[in-house]
N, C-alpha and C. Protein backbone atom coordinates (compact mmCIF):
# COMPACT_ATOMS: atom_id res chain seq x y z
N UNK A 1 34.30 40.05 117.00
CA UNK A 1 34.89 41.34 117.28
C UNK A 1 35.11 42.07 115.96
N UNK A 2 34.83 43.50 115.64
CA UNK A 2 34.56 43.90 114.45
C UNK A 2 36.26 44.51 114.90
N UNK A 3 36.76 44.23 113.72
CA UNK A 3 38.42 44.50 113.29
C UNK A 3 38.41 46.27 113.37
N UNK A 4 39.74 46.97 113.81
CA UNK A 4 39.42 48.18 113.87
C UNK A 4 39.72 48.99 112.35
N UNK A 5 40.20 47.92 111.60
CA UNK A 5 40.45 48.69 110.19
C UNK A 5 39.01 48.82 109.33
N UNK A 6 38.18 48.30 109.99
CA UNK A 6 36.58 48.42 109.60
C UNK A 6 35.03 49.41 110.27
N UNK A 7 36.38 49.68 111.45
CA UNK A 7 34.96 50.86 111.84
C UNK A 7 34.61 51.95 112.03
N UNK A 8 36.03 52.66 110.96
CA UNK A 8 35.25 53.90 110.30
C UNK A 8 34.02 53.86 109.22
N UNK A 9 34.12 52.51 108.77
CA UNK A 9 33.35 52.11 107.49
C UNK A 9 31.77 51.89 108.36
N UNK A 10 32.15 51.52 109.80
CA UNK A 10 30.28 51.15 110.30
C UNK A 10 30.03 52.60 111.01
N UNK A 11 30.86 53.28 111.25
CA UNK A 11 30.48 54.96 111.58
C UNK A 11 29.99 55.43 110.60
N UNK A 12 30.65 55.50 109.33
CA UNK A 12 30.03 55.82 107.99
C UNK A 12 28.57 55.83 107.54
N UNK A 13 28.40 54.23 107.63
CA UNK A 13 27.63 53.53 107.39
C UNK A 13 26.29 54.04 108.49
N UNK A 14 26.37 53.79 109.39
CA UNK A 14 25.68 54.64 110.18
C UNK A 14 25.30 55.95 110.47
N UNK A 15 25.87 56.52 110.19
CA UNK A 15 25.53 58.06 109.91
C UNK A 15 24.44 57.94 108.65
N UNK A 16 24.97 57.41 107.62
CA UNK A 16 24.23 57.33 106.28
C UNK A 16 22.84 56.84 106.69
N UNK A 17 22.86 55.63 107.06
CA UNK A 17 21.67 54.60 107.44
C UNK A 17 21.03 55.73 108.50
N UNK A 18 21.03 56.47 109.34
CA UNK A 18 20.04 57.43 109.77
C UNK A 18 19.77 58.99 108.66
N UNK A 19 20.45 59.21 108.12
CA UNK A 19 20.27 60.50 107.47
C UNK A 19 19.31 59.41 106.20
N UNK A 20 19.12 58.55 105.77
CA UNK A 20 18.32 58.04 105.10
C UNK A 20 16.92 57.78 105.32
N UNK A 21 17.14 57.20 106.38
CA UNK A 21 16.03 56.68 107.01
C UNK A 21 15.25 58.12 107.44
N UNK A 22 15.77 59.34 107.81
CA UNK A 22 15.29 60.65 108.05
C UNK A 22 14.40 61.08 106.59
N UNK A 23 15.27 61.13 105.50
CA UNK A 23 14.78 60.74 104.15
C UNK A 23 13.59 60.81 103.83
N UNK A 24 13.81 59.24 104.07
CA UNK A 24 12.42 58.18 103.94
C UNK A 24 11.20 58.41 104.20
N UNK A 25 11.67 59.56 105.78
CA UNK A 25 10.19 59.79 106.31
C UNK A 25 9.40 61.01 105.70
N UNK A 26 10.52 61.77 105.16
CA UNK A 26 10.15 62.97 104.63
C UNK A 26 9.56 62.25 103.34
N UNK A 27 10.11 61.85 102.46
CA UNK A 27 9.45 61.39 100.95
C UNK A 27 7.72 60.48 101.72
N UNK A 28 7.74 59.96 102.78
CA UNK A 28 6.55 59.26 102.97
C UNK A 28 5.31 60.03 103.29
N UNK A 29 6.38 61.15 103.89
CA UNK A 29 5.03 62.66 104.27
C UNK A 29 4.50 62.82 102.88
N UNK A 30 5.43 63.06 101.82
CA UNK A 30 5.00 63.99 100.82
C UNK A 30 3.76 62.93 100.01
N UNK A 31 4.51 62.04 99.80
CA UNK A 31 4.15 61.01 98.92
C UNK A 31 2.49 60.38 99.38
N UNK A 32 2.22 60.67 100.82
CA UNK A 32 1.29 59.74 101.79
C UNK A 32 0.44 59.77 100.86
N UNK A 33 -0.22 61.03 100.51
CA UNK A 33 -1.45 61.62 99.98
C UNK A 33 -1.73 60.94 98.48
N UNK A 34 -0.85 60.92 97.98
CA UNK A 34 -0.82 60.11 96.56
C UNK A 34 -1.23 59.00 96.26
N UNK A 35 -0.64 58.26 97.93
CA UNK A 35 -0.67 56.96 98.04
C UNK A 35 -2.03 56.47 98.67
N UNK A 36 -2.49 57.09 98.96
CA UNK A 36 -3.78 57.12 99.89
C UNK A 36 -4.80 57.53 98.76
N UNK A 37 -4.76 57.59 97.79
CA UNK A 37 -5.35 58.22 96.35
C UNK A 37 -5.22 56.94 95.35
N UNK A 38 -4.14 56.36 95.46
CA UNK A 38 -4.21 55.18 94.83
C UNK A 38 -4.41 53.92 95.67
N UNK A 39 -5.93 53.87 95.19
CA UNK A 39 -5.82 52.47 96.22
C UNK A 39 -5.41 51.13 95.13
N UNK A 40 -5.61 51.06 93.89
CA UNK A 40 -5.35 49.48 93.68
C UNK A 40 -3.38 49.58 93.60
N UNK A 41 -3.32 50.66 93.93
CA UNK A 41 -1.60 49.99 94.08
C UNK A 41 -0.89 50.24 95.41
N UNK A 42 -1.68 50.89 96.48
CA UNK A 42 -1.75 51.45 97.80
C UNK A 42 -0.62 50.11 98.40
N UNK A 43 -0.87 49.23 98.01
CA UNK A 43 -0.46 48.16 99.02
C UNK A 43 1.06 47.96 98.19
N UNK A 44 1.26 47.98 97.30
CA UNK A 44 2.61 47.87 96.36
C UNK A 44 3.44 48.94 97.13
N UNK A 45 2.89 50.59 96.99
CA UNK A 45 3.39 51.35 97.82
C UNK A 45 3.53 51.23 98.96
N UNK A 46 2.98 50.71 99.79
CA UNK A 46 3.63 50.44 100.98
C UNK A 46 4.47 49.51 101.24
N UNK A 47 4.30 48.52 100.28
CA UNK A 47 5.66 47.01 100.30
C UNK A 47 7.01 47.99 99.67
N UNK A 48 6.84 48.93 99.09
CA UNK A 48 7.81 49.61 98.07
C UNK A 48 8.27 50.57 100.11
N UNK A 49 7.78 51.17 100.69
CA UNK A 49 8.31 51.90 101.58
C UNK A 49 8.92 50.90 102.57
N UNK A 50 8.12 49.85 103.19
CA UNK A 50 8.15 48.97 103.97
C UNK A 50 10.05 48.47 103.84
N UNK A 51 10.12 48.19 102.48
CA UNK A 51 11.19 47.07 101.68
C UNK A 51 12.31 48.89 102.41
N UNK A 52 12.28 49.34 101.73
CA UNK A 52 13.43 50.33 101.74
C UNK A 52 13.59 50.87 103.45
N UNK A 53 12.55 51.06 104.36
CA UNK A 53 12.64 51.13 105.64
C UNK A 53 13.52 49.79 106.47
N UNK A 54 13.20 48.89 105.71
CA UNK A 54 13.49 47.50 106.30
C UNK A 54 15.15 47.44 106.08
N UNK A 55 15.52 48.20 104.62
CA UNK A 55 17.37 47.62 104.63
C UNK A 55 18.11 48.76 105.04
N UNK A 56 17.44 49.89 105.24
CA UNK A 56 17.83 51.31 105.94
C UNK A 56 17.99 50.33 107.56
N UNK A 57 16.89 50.48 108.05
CA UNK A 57 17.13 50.24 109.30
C UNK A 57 17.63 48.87 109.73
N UNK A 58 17.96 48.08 108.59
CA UNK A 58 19.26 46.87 109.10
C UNK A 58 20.61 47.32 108.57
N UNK A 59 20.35 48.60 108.05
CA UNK A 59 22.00 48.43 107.87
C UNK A 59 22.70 49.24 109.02
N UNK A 60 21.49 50.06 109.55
CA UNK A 60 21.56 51.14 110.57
C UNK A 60 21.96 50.21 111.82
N UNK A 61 21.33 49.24 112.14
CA UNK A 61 21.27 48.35 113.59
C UNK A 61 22.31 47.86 113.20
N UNK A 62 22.72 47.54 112.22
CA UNK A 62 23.96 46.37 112.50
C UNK A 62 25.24 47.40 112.57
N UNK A 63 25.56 48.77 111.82
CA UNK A 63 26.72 49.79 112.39
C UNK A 63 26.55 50.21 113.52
N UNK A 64 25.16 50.40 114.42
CA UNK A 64 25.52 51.03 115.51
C UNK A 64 25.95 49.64 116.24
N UNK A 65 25.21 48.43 116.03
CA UNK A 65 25.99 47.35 116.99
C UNK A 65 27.15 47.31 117.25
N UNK A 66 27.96 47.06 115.44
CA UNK A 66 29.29 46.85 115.01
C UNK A 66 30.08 48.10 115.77
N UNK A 67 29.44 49.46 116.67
CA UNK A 67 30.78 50.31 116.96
C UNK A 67 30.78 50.03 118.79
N UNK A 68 29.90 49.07 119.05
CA UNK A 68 29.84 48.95 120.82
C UNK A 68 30.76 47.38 120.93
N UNK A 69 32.13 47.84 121.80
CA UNK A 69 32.62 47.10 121.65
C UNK A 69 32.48 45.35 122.74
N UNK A 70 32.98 45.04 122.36
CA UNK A 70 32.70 43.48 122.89
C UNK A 70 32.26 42.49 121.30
N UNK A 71 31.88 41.54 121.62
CA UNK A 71 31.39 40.77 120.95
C UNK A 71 29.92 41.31 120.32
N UNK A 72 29.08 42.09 119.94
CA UNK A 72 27.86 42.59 119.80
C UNK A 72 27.28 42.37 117.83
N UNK A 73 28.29 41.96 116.74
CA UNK A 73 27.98 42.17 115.61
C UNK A 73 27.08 41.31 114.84
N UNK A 74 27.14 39.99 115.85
CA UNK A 74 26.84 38.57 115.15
C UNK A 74 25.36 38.70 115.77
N UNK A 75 25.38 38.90 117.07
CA UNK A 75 24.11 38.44 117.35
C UNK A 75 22.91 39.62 116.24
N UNK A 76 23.71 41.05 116.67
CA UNK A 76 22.75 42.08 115.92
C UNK A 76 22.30 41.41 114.32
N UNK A 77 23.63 40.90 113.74
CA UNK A 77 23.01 40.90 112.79
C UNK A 77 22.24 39.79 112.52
N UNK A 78 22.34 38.62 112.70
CA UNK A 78 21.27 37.57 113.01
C UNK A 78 19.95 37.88 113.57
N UNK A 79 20.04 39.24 114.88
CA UNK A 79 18.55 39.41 114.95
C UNK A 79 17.60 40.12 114.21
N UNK A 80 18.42 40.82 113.44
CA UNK A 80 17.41 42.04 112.69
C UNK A 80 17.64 41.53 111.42
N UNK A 81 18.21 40.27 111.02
CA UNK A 81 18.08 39.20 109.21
C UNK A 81 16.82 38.44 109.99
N UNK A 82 16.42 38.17 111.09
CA UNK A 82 15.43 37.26 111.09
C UNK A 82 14.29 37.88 111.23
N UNK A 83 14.13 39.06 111.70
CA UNK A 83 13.07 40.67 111.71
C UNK A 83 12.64 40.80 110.45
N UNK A 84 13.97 41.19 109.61
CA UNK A 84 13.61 41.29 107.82
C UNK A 84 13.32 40.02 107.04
N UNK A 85 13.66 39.01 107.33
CA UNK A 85 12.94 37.69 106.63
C UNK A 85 11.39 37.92 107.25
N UNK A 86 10.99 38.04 108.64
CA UNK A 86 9.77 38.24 108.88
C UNK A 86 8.71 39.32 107.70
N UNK A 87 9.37 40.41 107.81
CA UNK A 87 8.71 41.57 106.93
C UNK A 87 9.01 40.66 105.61
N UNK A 88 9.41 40.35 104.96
CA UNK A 88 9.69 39.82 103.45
C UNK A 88 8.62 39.05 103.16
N UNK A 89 8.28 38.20 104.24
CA UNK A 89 7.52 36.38 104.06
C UNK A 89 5.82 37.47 104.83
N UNK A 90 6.26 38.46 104.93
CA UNK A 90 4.59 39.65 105.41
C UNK A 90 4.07 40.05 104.46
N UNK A 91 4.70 40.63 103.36
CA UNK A 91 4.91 41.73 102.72
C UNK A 91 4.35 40.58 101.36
N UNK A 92 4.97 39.28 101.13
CA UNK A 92 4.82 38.87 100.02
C UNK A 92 3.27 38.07 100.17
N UNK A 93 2.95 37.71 101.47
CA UNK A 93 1.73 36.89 101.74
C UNK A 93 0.71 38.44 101.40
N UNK A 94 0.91 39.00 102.15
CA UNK A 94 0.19 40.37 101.81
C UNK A 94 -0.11 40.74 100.19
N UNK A 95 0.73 40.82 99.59
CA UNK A 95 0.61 40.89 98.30
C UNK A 95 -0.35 39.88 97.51
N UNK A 96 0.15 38.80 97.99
CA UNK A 96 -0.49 37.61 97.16
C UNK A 96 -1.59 37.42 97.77
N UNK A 97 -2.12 37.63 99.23
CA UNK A 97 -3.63 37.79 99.52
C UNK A 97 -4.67 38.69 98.64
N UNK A 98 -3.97 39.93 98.50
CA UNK A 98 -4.52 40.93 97.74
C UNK A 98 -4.43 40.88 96.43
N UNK A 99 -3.99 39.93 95.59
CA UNK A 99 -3.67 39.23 94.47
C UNK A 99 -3.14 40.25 93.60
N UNK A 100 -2.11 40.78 94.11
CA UNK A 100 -1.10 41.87 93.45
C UNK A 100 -0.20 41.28 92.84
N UNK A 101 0.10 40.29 92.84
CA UNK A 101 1.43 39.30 92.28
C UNK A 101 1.22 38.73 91.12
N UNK A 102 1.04 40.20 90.06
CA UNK A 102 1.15 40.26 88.32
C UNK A 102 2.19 40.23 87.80
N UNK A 103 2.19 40.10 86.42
CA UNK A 103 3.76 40.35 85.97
C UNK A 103 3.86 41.39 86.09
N UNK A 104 3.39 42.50 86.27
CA UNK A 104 3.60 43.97 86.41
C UNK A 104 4.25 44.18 87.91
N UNK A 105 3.96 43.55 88.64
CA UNK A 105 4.83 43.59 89.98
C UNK A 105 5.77 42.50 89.91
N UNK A 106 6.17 41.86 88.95
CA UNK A 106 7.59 41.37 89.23
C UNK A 106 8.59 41.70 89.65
N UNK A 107 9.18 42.96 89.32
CA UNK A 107 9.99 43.35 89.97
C UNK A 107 9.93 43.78 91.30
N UNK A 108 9.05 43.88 91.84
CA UNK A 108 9.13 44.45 93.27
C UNK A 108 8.98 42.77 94.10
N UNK A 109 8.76 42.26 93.25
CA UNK A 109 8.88 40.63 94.11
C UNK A 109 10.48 39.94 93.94
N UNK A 110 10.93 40.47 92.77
CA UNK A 110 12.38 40.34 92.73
C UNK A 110 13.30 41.07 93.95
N UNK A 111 12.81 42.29 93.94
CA UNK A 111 13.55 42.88 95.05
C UNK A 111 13.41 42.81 96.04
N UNK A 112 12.33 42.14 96.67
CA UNK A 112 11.79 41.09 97.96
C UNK A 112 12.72 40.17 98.40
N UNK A 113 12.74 39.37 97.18
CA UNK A 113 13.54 37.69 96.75
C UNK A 113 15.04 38.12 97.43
N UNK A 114 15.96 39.49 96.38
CA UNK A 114 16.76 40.13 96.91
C UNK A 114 17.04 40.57 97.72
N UNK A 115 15.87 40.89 98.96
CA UNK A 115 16.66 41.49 99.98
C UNK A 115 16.32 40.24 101.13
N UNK A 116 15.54 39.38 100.47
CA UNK A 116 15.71 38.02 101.64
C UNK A 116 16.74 37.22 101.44
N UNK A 117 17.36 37.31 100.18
CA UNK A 117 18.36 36.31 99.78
C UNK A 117 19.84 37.45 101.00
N UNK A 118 19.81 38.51 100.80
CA UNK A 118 20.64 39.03 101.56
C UNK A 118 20.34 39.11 103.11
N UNK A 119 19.68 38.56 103.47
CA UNK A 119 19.09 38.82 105.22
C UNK A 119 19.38 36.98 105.35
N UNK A 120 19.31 36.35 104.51
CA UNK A 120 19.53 34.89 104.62
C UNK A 120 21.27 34.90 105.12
N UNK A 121 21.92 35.61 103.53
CA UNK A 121 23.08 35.39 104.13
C UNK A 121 23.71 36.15 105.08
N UNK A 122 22.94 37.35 105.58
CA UNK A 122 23.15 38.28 106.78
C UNK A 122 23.10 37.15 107.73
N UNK A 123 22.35 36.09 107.90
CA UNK A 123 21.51 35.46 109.44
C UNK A 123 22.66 34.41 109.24
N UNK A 124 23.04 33.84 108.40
CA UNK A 124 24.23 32.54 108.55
C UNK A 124 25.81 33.52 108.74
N UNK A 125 25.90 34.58 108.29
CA UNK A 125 27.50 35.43 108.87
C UNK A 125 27.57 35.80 110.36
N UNK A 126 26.11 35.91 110.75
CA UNK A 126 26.22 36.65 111.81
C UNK A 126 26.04 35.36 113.02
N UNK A 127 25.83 34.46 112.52
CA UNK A 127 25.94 32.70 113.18
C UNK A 127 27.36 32.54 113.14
N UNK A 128 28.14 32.75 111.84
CA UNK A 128 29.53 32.03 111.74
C UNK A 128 30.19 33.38 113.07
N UNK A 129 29.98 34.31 113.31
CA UNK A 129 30.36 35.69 113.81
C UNK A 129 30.23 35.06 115.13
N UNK A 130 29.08 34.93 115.52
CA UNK A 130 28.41 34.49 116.84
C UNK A 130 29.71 32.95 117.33
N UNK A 131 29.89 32.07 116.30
CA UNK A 131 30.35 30.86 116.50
C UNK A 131 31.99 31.03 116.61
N UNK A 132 32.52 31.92 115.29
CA UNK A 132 34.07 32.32 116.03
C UNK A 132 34.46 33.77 115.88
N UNK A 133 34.28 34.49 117.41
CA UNK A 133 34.23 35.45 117.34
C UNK A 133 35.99 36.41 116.51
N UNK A 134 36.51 35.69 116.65
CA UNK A 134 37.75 36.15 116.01
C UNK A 134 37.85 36.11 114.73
N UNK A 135 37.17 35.50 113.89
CA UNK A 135 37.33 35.63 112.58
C UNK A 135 36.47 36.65 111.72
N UNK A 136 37.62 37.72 111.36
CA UNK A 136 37.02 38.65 110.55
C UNK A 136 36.12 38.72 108.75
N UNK A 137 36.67 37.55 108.79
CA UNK A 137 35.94 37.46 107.62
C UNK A 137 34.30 37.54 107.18
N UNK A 138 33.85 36.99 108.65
CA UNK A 138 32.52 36.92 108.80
C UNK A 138 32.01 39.17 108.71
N UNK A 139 32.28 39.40 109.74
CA UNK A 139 32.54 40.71 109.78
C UNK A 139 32.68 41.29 108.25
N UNK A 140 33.54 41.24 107.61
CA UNK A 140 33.98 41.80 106.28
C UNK A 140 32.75 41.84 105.87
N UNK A 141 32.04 40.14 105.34
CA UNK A 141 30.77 40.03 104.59
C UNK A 141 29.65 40.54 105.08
N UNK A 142 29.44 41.19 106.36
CA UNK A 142 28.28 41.65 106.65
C UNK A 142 28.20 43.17 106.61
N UNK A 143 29.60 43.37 106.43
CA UNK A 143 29.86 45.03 105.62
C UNK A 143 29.73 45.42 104.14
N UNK A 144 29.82 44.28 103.58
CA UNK A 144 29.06 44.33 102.28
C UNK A 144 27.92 43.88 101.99
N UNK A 145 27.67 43.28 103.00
CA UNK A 145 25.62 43.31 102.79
C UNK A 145 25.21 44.15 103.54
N UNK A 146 25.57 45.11 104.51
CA UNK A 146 25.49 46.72 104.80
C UNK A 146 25.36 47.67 103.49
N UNK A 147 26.00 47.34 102.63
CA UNK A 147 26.54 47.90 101.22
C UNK A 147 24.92 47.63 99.95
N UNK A 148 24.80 46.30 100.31
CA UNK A 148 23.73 45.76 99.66
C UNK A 148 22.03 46.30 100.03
N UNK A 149 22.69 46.37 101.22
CA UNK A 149 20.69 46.85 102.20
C UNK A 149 20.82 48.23 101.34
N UNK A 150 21.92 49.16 101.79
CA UNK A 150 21.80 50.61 101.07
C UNK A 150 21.29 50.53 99.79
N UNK A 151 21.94 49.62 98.86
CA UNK A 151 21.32 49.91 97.23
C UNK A 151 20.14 49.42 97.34
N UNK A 152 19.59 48.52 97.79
CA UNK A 152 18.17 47.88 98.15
C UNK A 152 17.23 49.22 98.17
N UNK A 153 17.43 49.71 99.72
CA UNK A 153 17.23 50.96 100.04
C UNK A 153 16.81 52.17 99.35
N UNK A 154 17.88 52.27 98.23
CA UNK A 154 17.71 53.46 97.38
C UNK A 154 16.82 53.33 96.30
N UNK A 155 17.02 51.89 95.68
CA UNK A 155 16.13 51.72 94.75
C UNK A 155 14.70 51.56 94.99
N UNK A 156 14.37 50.93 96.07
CA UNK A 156 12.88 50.89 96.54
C UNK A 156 12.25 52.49 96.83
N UNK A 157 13.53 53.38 97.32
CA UNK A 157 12.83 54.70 97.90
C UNK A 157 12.52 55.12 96.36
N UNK A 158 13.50 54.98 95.50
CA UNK A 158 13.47 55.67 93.88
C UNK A 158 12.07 55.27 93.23
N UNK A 159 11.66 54.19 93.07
CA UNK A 159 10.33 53.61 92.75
C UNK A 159 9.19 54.13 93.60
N UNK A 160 9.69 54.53 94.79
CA UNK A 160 8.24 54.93 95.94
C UNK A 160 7.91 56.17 95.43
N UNK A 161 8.80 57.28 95.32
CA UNK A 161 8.83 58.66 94.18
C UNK A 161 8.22 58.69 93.35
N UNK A 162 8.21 57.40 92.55
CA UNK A 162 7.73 57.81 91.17
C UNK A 162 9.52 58.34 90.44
N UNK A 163 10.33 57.93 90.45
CA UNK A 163 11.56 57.88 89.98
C UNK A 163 11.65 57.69 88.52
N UNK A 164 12.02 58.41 87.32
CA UNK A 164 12.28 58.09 85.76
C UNK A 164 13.53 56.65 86.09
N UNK A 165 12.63 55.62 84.84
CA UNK A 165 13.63 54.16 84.88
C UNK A 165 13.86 54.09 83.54
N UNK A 166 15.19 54.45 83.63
CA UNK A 166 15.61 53.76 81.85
C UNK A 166 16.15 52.82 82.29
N UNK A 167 15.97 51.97 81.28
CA UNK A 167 16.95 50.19 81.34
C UNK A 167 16.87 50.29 79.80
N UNK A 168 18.11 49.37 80.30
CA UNK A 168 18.26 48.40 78.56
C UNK A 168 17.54 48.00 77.65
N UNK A 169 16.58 47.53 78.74
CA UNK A 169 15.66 46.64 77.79
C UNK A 169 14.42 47.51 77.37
N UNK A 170 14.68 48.65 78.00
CA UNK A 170 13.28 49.26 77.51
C UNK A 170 13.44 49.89 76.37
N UNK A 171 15.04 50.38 76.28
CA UNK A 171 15.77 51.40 75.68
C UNK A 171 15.55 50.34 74.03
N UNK A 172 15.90 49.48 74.27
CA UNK A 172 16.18 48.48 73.31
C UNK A 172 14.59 48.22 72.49
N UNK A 173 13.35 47.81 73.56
CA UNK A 173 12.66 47.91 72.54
C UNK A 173 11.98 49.46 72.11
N UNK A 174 12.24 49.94 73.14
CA UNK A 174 12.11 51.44 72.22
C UNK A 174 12.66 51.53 70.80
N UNK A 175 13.80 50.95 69.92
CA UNK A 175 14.43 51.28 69.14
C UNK A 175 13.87 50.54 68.08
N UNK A 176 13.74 49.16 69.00
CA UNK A 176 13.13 48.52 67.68
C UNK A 176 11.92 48.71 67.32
N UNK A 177 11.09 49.27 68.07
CA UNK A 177 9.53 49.27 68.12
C UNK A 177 9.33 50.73 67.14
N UNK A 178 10.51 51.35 66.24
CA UNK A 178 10.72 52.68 65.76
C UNK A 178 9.29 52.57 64.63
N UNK A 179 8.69 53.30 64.38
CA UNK A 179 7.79 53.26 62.95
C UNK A 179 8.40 52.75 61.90
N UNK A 180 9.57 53.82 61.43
CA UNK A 180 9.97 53.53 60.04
C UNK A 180 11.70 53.38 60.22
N UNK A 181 12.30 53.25 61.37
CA UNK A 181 14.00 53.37 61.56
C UNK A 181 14.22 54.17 61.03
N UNK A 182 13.59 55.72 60.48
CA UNK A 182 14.59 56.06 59.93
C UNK A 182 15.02 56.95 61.09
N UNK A 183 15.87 57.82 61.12
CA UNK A 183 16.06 59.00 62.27
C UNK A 183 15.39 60.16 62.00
N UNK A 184 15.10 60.87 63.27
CA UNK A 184 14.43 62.34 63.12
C UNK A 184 14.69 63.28 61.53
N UNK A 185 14.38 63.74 60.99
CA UNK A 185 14.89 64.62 59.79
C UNK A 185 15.63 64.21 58.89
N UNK A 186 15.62 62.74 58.92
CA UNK A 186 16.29 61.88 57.41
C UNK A 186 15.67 62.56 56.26
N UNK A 187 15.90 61.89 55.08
CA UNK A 187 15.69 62.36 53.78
C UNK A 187 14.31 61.41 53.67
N UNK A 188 13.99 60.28 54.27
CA UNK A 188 13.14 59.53 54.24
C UNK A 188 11.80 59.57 54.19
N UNK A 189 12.39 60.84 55.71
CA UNK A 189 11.05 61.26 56.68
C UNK A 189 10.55 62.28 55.60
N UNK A 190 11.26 63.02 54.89
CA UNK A 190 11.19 63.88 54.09
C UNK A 190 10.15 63.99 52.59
N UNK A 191 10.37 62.55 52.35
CA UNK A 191 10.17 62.59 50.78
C UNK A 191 8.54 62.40 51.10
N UNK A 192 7.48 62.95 49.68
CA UNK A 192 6.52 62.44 49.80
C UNK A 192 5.84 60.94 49.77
């Protein structure tokens, strides 16, 4: 039974999880043509849409479950973590058939790894949920892997764009990788 101090948070959550997923479809219109233009990464792009459709629409199924009352949160979310482990263990055979699984796609196999490691522990909360329906705790944790599908979500849609990525580490060897360290308009840069 989803506690009532929690379901403004799956109304929320749900509203979001469809105005996203609305999103999604629009960036997939725009984007189609691009993607259909690139074929040796065609299939990355679609694991990149696939992945972000997949934690949109589990975070979506499990708030509209979580607001119909009765017992309804455990089973939802157990059925649609075992839907998204399906797409994950699709998506990665797919890849690795097509022998896309470079170090250059590491990260999108990380964020695979990531959103199965969260549909894993989606499918055992929504068992402990299923097993005692009174304990909210189970509930709590599947509102923060509601929380988790969204950032999943955003970041896969951000990469499907074509999204600017600064990180640390790039930032970092950017600095060191400098020609001469000195800075723009030093006296350095200056002298003959």
């Amino acid at each position: 039974m989803v506690p009532e101090s929690i379901r403004d948070f799956f109304v929320a959550s749900g509203s979001a999880a469809g105005a996203l997923i609305g999103l999604l479809f629009v960036v997939l219109s725009v984007v189609s043509e691009r993607i259909a233009r690139a074929k040796a990464g065609a299939q990355l792009h679609r694991a990149r849409a696939s992945a972000a459709l997949t934690a949109f629409t589990n975070a979506l199924v499990v708030s509209l479950f979580a607001l119909i009352p009765g017992h309804k949160i455990g089973p939802a979310a157990a059925g649609v973590a075992v839907l998204g482990l399906t797409f994950v263990v699709a998506v990665l055979l797919s890849l690795i058939r097509l022998r896309q699984m470079r170090w250059d796609t590491l990260r999108d196999a990380l964020f695979l790894f990531v959103l199965a490691a969260t549909l894993v522990i989606q499918l055992i909360e929504g068992a402990a949920v299923i097993a005692q329906p009174g304990d909210s705790s189970g509930v709590n944790t599947i509102a923060v892997l509601v929380i988790v599908c969204f950032l999943i979500g955003i970041a896969r849609s951000w990469e499907l764009i074509g999204g600017p990525s600064i990180g640390i580490g790039e930032e970092v060897s950017a600095l060191v990788r400098r020609d001469d360290g000195a800075a723009p308009g030093s006296a350095r840069e200056k002298s003959p």
